[in-house]
N, C-alpha and C. Protein backbone atom coordinates (compact mmCIF):
# COMPACT_ATOMS: atom_id res chain seq x y z
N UNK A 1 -43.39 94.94 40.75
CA UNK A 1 -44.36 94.54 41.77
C UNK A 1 -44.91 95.78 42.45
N UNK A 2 -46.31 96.03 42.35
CA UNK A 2 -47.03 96.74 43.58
C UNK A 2 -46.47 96.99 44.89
N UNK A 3 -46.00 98.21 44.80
CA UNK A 3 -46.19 99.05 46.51
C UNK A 3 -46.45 100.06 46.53
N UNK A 4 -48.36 99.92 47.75
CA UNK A 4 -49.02 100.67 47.79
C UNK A 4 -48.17 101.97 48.66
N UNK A 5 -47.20 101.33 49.11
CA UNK A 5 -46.42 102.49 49.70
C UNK A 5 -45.93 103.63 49.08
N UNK A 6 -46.12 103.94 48.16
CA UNK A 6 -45.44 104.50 46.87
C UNK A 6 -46.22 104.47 45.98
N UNK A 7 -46.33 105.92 45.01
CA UNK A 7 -46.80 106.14 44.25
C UNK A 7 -46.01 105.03 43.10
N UNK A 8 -46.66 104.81 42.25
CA UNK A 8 -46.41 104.01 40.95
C UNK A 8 -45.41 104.54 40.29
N UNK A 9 -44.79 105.63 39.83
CA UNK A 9 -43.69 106.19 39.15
C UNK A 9 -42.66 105.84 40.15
N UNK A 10 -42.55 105.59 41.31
CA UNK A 10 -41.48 105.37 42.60
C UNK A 10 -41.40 104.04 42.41
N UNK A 11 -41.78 102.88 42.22
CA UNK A 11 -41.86 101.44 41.94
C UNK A 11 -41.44 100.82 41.13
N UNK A 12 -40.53 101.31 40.00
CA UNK A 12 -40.26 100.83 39.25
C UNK A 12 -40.78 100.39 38.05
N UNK A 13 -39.79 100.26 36.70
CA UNK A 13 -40.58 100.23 35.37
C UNK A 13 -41.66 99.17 35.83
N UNK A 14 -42.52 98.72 34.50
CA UNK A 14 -43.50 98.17 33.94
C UNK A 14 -43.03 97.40 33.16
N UNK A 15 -42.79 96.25 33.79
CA UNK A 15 -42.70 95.29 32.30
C UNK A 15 -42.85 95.04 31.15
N UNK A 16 -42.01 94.78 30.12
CA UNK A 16 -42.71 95.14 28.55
C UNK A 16 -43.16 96.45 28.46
N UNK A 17 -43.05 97.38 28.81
CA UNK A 17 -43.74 98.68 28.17
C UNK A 17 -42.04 99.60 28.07
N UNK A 18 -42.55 100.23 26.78
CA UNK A 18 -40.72 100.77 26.21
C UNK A 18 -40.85 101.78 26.96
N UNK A 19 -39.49 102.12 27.62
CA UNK A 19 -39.04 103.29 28.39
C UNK A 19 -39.74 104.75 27.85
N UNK A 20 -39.91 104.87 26.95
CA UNK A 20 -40.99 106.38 27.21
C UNK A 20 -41.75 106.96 27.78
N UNK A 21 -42.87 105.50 27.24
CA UNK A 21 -44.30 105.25 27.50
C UNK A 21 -44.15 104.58 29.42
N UNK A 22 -43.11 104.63 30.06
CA UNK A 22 -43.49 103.82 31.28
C UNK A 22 -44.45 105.54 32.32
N UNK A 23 -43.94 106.84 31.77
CA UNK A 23 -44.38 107.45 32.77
C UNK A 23 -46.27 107.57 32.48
N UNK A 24 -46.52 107.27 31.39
CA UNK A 24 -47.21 107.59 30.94
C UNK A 24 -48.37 106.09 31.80
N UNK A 25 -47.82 104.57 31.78
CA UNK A 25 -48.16 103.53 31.98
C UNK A 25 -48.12 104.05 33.88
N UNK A 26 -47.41 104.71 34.13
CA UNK A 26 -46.94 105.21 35.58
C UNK A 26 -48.46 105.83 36.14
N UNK A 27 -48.69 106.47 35.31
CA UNK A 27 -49.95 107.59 35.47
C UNK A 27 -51.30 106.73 35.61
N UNK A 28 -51.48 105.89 34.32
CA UNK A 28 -52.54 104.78 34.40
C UNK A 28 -52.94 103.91 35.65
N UNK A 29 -51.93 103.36 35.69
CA UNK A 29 -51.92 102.80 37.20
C UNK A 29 -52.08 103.18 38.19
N UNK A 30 -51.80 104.27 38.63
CA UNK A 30 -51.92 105.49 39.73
C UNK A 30 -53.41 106.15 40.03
N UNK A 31 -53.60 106.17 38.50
CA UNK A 31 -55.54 106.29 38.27
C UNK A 31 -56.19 105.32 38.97
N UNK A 32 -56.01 104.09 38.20
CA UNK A 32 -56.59 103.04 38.84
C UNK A 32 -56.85 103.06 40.31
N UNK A 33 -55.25 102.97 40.68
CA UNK A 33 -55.60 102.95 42.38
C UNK A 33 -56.16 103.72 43.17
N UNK A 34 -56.31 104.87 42.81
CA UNK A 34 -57.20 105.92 43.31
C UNK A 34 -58.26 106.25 43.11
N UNK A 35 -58.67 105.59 41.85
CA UNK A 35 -60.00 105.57 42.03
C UNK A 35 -60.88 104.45 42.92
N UNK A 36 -60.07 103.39 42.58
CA UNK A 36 -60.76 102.26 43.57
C UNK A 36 -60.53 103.06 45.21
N UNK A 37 -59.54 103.48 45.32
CA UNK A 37 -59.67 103.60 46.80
C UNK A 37 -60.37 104.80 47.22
N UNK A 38 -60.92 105.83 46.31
CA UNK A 38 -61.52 107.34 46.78
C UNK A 38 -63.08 107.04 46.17
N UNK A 39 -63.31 105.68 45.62
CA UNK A 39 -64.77 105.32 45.62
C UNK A 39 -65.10 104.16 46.39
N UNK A 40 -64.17 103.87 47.22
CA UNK A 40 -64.33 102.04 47.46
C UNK A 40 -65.45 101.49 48.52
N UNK A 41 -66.04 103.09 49.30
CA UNK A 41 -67.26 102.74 49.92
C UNK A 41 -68.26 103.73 49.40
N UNK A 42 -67.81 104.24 48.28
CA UNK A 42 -68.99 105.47 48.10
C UNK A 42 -70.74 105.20 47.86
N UNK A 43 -71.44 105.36 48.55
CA UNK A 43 -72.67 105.08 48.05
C UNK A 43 -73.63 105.46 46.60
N UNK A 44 -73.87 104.30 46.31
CA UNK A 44 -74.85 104.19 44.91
C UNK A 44 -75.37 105.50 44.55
N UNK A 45 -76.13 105.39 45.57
CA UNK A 45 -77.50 106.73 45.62
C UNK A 45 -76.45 108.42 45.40
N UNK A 46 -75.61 108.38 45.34
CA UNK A 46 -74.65 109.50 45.22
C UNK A 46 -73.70 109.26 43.70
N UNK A 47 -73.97 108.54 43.08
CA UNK A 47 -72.94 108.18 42.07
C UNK A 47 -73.28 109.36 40.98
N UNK A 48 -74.71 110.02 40.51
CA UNK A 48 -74.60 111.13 39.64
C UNK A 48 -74.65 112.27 40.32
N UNK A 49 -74.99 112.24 41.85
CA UNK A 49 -75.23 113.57 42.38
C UNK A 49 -74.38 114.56 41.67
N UNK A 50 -74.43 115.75 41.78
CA UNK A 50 -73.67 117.28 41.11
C UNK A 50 -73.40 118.28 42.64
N UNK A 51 -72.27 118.62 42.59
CA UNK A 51 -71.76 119.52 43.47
C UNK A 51 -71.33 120.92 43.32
N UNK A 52 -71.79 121.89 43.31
CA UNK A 52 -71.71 123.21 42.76
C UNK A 52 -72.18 123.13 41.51
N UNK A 53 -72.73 122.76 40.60
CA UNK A 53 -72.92 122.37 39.63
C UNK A 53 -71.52 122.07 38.85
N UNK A 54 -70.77 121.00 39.50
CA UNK A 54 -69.83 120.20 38.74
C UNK A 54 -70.32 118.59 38.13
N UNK A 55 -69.01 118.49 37.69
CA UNK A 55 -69.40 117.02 37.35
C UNK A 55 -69.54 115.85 38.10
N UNK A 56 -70.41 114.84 37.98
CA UNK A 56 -70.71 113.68 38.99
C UNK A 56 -69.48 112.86 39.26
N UNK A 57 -69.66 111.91 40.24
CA UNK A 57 -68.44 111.48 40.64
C UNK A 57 -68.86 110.00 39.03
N UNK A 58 -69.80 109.30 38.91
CA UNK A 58 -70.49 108.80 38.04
C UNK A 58 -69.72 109.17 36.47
N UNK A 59 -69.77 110.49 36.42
CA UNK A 59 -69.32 111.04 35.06
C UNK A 59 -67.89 110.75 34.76
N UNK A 60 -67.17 111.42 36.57
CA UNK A 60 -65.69 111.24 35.88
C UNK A 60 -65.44 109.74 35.77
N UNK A 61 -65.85 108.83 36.77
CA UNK A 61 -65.54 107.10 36.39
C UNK A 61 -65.52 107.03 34.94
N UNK A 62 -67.08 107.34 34.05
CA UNK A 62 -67.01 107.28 33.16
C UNK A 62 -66.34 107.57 31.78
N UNK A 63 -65.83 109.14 32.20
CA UNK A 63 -65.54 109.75 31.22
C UNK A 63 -63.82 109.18 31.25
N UNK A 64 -62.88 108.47 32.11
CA UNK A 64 -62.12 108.16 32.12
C UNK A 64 -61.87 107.27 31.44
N UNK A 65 -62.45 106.42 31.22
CA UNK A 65 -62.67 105.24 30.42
C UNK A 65 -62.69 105.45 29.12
N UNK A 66 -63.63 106.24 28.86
CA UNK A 66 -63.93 106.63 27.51
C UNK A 66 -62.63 107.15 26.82
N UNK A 67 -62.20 108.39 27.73
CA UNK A 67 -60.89 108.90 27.06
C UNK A 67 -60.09 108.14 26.65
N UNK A 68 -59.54 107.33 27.72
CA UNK A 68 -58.53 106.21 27.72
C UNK A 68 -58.55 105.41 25.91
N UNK A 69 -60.19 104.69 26.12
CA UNK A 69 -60.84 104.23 24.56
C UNK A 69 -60.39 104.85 23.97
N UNK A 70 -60.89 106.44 23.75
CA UNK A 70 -60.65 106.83 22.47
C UNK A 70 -59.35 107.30 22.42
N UNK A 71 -58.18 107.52 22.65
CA UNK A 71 -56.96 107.88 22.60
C UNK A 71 -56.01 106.69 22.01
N UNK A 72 -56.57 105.77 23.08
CA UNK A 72 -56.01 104.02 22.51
C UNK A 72 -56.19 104.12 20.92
N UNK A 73 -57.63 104.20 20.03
CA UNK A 73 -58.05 104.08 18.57
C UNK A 73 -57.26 104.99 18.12
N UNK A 74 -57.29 106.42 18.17
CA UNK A 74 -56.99 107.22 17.47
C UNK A 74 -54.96 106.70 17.17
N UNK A 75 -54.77 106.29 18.58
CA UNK A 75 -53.13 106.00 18.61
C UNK A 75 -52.86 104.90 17.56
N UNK A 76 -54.07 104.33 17.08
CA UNK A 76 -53.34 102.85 16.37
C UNK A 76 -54.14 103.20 15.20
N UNK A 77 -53.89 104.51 14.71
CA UNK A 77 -54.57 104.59 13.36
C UNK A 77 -55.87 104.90 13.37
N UNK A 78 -56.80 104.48 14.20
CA UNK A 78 -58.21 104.31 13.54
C UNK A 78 -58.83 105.10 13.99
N UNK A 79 -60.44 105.07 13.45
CA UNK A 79 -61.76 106.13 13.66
C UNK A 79 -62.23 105.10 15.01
N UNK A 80 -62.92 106.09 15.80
CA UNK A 80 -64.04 105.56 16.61
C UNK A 80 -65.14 105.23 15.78
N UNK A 81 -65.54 103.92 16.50
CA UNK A 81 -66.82 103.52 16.23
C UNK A 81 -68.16 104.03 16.96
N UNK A 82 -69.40 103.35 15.98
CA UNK A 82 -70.60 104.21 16.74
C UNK A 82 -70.82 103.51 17.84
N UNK A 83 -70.33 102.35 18.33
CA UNK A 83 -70.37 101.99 20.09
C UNK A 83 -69.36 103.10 20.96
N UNK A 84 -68.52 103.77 20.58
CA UNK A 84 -67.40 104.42 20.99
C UNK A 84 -68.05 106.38 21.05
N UNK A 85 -68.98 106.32 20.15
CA UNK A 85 -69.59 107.49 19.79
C UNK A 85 -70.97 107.17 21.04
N UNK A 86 -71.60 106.34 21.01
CA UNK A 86 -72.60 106.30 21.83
C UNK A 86 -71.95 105.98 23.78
N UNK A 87 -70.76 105.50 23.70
CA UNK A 87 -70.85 105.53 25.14
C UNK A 87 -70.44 107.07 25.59
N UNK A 88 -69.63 107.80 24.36
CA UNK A 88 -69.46 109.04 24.63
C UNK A 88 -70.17 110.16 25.06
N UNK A 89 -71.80 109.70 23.93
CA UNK A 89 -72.95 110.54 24.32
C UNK A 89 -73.55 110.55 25.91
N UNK A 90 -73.02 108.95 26.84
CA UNK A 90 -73.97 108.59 27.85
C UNK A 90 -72.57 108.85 29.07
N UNK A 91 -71.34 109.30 28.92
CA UNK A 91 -70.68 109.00 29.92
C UNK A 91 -71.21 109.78 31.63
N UNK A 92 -71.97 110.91 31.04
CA UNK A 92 -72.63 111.79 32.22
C UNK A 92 -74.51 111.29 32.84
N UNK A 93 -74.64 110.32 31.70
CA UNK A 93 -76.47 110.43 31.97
C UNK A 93 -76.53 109.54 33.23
N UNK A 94 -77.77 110.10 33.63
CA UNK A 94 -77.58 109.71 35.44
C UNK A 94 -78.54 107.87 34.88
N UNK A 95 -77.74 107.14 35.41
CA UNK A 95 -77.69 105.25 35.30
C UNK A 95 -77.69 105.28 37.08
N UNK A 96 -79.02 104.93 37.47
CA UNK A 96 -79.25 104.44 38.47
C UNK A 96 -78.74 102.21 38.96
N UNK A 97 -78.71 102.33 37.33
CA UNK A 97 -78.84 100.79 37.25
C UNK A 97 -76.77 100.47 37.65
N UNK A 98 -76.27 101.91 37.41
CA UNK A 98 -74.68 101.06 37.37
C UNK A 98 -74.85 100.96 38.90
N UNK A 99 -73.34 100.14 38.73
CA UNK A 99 -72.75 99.98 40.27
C UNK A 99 -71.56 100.57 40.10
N UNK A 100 -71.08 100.86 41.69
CA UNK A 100 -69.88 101.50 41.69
C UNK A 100 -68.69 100.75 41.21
N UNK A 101 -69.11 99.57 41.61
CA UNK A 101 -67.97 98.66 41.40
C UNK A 101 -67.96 98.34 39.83
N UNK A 102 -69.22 98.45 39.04
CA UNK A 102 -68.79 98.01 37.60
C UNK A 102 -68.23 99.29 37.13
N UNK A 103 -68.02 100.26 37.81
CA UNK A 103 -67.67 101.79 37.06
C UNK A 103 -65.71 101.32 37.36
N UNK A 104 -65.65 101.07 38.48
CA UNK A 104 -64.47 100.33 38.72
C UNK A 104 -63.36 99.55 37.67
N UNK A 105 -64.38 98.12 37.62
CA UNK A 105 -63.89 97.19 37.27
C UNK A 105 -63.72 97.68 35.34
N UNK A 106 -64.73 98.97 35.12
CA UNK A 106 -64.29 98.93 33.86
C UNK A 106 -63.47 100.04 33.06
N UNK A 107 -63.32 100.49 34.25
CA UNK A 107 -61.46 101.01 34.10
C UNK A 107 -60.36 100.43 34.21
N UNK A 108 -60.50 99.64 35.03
CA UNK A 108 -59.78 98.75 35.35
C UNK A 108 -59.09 98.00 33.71
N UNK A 109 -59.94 97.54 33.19
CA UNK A 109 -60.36 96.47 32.00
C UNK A 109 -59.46 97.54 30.92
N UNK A 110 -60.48 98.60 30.89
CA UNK A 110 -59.55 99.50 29.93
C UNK A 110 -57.64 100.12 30.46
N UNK A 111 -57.44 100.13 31.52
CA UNK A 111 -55.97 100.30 31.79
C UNK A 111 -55.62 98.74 31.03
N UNK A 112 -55.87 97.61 31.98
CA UNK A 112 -55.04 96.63 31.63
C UNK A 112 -54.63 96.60 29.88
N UNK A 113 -56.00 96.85 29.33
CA UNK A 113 -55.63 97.15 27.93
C UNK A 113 -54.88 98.07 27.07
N UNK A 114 -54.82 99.30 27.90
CA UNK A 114 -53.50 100.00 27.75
C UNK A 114 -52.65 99.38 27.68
N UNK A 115 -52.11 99.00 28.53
CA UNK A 115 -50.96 98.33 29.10
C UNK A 115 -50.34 97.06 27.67
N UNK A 116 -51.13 96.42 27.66
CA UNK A 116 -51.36 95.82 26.89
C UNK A 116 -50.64 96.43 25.31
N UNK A 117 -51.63 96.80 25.26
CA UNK A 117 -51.30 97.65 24.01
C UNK A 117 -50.19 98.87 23.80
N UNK A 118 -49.86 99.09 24.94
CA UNK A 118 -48.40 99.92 25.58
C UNK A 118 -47.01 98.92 24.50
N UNK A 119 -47.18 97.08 25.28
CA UNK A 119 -46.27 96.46 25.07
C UNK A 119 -46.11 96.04 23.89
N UNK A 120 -46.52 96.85 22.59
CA UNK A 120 -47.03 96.23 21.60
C UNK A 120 -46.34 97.56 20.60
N UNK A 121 -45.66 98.44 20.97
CA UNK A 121 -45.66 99.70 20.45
C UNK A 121 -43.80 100.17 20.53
N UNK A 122 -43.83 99.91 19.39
CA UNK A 122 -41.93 100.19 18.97
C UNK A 122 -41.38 101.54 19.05
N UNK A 123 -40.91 101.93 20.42
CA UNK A 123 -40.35 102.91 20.53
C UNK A 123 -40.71 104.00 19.23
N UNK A 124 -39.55 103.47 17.95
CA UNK A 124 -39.88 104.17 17.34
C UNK A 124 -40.73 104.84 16.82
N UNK A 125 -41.98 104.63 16.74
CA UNK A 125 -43.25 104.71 16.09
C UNK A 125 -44.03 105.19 17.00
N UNK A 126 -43.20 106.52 18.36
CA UNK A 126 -43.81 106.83 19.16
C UNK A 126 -44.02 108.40 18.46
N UNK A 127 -43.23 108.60 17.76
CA UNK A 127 -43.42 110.44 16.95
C UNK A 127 -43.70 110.00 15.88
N UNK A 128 -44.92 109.07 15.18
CA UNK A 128 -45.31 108.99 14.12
C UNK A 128 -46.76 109.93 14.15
N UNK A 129 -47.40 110.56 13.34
CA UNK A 129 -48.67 111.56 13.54
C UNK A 129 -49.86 110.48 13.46
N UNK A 130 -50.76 111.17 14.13
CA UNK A 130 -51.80 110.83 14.21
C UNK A 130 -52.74 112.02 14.06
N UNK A 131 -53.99 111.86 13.68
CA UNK A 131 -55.30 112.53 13.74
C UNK A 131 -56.17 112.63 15.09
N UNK A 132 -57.09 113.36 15.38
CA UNK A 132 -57.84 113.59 16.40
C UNK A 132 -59.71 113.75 16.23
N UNK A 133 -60.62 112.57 15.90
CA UNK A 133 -61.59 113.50 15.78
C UNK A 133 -62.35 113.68 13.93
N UNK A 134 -63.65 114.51 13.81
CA UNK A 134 -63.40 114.05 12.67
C UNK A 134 -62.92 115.63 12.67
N UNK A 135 -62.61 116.20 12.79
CA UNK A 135 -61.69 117.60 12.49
C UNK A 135 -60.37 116.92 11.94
N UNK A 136 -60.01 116.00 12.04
CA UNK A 136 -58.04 115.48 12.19
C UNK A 136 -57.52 116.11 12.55
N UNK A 137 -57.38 116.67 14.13
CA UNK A 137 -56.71 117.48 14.54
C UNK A 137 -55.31 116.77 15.02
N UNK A 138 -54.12 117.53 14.43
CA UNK A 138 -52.72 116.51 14.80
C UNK A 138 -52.19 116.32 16.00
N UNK A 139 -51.74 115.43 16.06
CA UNK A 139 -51.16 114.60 17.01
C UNK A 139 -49.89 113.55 16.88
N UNK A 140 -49.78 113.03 17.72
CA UNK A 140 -48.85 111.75 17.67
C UNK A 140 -49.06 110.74 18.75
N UNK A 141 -48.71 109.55 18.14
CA UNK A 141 -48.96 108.45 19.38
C UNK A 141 -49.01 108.40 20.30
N UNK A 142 -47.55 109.31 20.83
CA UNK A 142 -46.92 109.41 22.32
C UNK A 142 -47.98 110.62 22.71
N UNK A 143 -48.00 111.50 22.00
CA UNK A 143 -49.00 112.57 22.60
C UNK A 143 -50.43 112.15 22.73
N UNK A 144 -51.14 111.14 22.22
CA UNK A 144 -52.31 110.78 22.25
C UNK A 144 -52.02 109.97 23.44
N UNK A 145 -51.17 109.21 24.04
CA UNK A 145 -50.87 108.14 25.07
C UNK A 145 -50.25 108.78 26.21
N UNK A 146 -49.68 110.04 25.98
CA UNK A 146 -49.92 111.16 27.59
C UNK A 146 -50.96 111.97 27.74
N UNK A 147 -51.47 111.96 26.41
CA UNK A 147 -52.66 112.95 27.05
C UNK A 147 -54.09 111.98 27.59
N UNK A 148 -54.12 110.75 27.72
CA UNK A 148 -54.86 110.10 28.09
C UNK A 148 -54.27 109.51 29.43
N UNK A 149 -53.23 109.74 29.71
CA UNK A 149 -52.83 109.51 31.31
C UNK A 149 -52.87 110.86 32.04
N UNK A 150 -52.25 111.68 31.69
CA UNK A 150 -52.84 112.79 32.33
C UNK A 150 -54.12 113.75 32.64
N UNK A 151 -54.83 113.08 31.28
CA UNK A 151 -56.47 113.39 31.57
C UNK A 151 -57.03 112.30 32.82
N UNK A 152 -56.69 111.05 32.81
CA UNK A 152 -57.31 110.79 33.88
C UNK A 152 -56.53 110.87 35.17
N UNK A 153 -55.76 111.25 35.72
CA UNK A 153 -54.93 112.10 36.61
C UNK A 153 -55.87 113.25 37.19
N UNK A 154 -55.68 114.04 35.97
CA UNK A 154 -56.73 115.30 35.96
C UNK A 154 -58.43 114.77 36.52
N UNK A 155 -58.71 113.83 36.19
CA UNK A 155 -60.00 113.49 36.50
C UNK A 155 -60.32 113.35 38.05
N UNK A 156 -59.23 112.24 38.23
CA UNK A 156 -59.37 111.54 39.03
C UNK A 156 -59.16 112.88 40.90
N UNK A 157 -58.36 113.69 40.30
CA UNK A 157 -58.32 114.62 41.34
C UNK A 157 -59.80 115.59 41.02
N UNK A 158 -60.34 115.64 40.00
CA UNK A 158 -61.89 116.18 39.93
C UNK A 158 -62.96 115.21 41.27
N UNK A 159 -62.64 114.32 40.72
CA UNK A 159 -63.41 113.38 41.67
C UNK A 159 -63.36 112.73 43.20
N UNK A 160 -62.45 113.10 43.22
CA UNK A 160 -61.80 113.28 44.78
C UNK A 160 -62.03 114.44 45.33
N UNK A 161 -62.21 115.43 44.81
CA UNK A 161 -62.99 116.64 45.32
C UNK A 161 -64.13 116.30 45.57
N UNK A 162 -65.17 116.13 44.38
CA UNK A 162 -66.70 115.84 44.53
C UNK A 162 -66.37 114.42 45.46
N UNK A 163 -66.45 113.42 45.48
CA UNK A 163 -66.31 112.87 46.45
C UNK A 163 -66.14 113.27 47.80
N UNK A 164 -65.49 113.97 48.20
CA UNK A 164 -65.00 114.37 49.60
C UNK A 164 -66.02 115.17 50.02
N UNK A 165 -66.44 116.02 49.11
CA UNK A 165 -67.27 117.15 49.42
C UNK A 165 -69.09 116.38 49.59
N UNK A 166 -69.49 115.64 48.52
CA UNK A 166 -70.45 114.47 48.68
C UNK A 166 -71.08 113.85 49.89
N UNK A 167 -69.41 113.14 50.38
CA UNK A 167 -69.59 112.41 51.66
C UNK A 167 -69.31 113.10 52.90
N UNK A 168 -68.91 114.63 52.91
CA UNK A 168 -69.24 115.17 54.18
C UNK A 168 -70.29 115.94 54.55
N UNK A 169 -71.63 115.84 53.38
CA UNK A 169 -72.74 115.91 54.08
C UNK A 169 -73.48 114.72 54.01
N UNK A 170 -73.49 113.36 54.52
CA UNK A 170 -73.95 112.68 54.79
C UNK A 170 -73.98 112.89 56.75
């Protein structure tokens, strides 16, 4: 059970997800909540702005997602597709039309599906190799499934910068 009192690794396992993968499921969740709460009034009209010439707060929502996607495929065997290739091309292009909240809700969508797909994954078959890319650069499951929690970790403190910095010149 959720307590916001506490970071997510302090709360206890994750149901169904095998003891490896929970720090990793630990991290996901932790994303989530921080992003909803370090965008949860941010204004529209600021969602691609650029700050020093960094990345938009817009981009990292996006690009979190994406990672998440493509780490999930690569972990269960497969190639990205050209829907997976094209949201890749657009995760930075300035979309006046999104909302903050669908940038939200569709991380959101993609954790739960982690998760999901977390509970679905036999310990063992956590140091089986995987490819990266069309290079096939190597990997393994478990390493494709921390490096997609700690990239958005990594993000998510990108964006909490630009954010902060954003909304104190309003």
């Amino acid at each position: 059970m959720e307590n916001e009192e506490y970071e997510y690794w302090l709360s206890g396992p994750i149901p169904n997800v095998p003891n490896l993968l929970q720090p990793a499921a630990h991290a996901l969740l932790q994303s989530e909540r921080e992003l909803k709460k370090y965008t949860e009034d941010f204004p529209k009209e600021l969602l691609w702005a650029k700050t020093a010439g960094r990345a938009s707060v817009g981009f990292h929502m996006n690009h979190i997602t994406g990672v998440l996607d493509r780490m999930i495929t690569y972990a269960k065997g497969e190639s990205l597709t050209e829907e997976q290739f094209q949201f890749l091309k657009k995760e930075g292009a300035f979309d006046m039309n999104k909302e903050v909240t669908h940038l939200q809700e569709q991380f959101s969508a993609k954790v739960a599906e982690a998760l999901a797909y977390f509970q679905t994954i036999p310990e063992s078959t956590l140091t089986e190799k995987r490819t990266v890319g069309r290079k096939k650069l190597p990997s393994t499951v478990i390493g494709l499934l921390f490096h997609a929690a700690e990239h958005s970790q990594r993000h998510i403190g990108q964006l909490l910068v630009t954010v902060s910095v954003l909304q104190s010149k309003l």
